[in-house]
C-alpha atoms as a PDB file:
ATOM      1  CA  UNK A   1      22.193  -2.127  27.157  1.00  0.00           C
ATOM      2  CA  UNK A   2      19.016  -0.994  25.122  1.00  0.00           C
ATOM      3  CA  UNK A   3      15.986  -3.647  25.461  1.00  0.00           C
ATOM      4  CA  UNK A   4      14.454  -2.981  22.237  1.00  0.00           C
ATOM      5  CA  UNK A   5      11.986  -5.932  22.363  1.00  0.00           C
ATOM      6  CA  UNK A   6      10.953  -5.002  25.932  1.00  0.00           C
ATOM      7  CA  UNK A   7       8.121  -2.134  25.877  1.00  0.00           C
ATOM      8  CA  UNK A   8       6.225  -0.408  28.700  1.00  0.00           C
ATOM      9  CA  UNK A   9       2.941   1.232  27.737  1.00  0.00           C
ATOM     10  CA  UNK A  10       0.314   2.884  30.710  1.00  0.00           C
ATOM     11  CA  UNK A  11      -2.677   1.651  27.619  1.00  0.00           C
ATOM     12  CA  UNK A  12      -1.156  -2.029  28.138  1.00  0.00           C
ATOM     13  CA  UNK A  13      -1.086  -4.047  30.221  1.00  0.00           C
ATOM     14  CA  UNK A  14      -1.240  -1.937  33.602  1.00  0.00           C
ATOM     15  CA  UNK A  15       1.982  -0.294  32.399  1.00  0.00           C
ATOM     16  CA  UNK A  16       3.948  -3.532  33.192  1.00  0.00           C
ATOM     17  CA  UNK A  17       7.189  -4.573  31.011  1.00  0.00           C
ATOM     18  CA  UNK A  18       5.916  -6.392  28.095  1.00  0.00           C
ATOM     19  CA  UNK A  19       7.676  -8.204  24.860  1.00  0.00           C
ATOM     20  CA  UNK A  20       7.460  -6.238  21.425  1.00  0.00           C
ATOM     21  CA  UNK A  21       3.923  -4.311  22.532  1.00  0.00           C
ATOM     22  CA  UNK A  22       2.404  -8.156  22.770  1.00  0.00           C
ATOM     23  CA  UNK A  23      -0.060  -8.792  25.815  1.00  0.00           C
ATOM     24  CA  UNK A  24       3.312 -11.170  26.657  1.00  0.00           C
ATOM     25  CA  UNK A  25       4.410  -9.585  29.865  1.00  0.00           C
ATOM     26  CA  UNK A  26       7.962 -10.306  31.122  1.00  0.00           C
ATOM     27  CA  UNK A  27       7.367 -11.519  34.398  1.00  0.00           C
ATOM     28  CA  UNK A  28       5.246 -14.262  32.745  1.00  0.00           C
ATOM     29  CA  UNK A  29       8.408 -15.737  30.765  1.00  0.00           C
ATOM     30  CA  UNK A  30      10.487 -15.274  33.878  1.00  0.00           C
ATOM     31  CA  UNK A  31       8.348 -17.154  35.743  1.00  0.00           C
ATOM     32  CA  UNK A  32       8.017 -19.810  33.221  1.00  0.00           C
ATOM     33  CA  UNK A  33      12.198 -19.806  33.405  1.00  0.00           C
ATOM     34  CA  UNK A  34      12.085 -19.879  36.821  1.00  0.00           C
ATOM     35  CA  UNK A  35       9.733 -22.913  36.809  1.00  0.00           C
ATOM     36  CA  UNK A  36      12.721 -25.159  34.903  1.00  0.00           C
ATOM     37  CA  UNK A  37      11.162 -24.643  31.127  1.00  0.00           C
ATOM     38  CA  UNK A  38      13.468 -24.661  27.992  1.00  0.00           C
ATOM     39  CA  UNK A  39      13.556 -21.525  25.807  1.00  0.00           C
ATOM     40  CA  UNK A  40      12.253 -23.937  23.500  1.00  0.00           C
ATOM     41  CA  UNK A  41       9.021 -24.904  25.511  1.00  0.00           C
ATOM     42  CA  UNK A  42       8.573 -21.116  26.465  1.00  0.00           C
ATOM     43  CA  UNK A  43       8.680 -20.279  22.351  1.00  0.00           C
ATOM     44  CA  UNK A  44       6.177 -23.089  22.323  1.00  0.00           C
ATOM     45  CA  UNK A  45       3.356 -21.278  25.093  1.00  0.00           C
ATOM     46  CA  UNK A  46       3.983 -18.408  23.151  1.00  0.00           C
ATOM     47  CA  UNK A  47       4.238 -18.853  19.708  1.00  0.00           C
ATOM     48  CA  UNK A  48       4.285 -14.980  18.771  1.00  0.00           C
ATOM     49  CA  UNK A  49       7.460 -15.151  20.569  1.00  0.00           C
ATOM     50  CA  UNK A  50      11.051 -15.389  19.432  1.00  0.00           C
ATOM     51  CA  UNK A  51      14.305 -17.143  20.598  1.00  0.00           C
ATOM     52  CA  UNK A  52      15.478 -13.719  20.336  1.00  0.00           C
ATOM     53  CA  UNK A  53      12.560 -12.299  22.994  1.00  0.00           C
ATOM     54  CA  UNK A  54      13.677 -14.997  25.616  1.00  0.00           C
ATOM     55  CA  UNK A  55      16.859 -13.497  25.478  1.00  0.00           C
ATOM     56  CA  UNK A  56      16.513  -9.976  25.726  1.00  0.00           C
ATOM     57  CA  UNK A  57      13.997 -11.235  28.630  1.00  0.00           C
ATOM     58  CA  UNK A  58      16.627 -12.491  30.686  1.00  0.00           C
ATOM     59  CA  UNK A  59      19.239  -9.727  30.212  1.00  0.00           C
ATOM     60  CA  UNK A  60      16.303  -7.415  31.273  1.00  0.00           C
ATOM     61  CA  UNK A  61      15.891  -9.262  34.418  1.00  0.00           C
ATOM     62  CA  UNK A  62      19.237  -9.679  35.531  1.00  0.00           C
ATOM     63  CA  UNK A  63      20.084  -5.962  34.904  1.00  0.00           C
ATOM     64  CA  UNK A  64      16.796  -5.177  36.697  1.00  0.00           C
ATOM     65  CA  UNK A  65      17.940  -7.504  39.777  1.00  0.00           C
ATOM     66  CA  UNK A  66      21.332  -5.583  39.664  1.00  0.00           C
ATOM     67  CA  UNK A  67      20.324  -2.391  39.704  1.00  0.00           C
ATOM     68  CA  UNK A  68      17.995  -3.683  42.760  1.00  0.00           C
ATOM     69  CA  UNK A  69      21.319  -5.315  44.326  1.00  0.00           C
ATOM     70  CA  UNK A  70      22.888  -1.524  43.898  1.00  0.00           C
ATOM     71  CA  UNK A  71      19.795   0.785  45.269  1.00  0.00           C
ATOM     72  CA  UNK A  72      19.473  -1.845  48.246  1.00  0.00           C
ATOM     73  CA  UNK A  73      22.032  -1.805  49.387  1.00  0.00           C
ATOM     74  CA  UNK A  74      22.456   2.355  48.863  1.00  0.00           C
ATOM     75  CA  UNK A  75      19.641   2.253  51.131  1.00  0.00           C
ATOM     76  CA  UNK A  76      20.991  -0.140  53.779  1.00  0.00           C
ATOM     77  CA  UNK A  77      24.148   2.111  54.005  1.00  0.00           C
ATOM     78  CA  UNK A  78      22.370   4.871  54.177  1.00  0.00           C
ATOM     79  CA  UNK A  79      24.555   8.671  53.164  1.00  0.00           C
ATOM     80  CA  UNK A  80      27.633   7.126  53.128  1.00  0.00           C
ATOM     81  CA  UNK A  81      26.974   5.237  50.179  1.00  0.00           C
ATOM     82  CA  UNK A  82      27.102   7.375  46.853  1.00  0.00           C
ATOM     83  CA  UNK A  83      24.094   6.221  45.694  1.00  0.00           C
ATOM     84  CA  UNK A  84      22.343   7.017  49.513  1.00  0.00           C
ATOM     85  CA  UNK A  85      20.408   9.799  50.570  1.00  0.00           C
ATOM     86  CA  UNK A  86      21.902  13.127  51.671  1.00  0.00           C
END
């Protein structure tokens, strides 16, 4: 999947994932998701935001935590794994 709405600059930021080039990084809304609020209170703390941003945030971070899933446990099984070290 492409994240169009997600950007990564080095000028911004530190470098860390943002939302459309805003100072809105997505670790910020993730937190605020993991913390129980609506997509509606989250548009709300950041009204430069769109419903369409909280999406793309959350299919950013759960293909981010599966591609984590898949390189940890690469690691843990060491060469035999495809993904592992040779």
């Amino acid at each position: 999947m492409t994240f169009t709405r997600i950007t990564v600059s080095p000028d911004q930021m530190g470098g860390v994932p943002c939302i459309r080039g805003l100072r809105v990084p997505i670790s910020a809304v993730v937190d605020m998701v993991a913390d129980g609020m609506s997509t509606r209170e989250i548009l709300e703390a950041f009204p430069d935001l769109e419903a369409d941003d909280a999406v793309h945030v959350r299919s950013y971070e759960m293909q981010a935590a599966s591609d984590t899933a898949i390189f940890d446990r690469a690691a843990a099984e060491g060469p035999n794994h495809p993904l592992g070290t040779h």
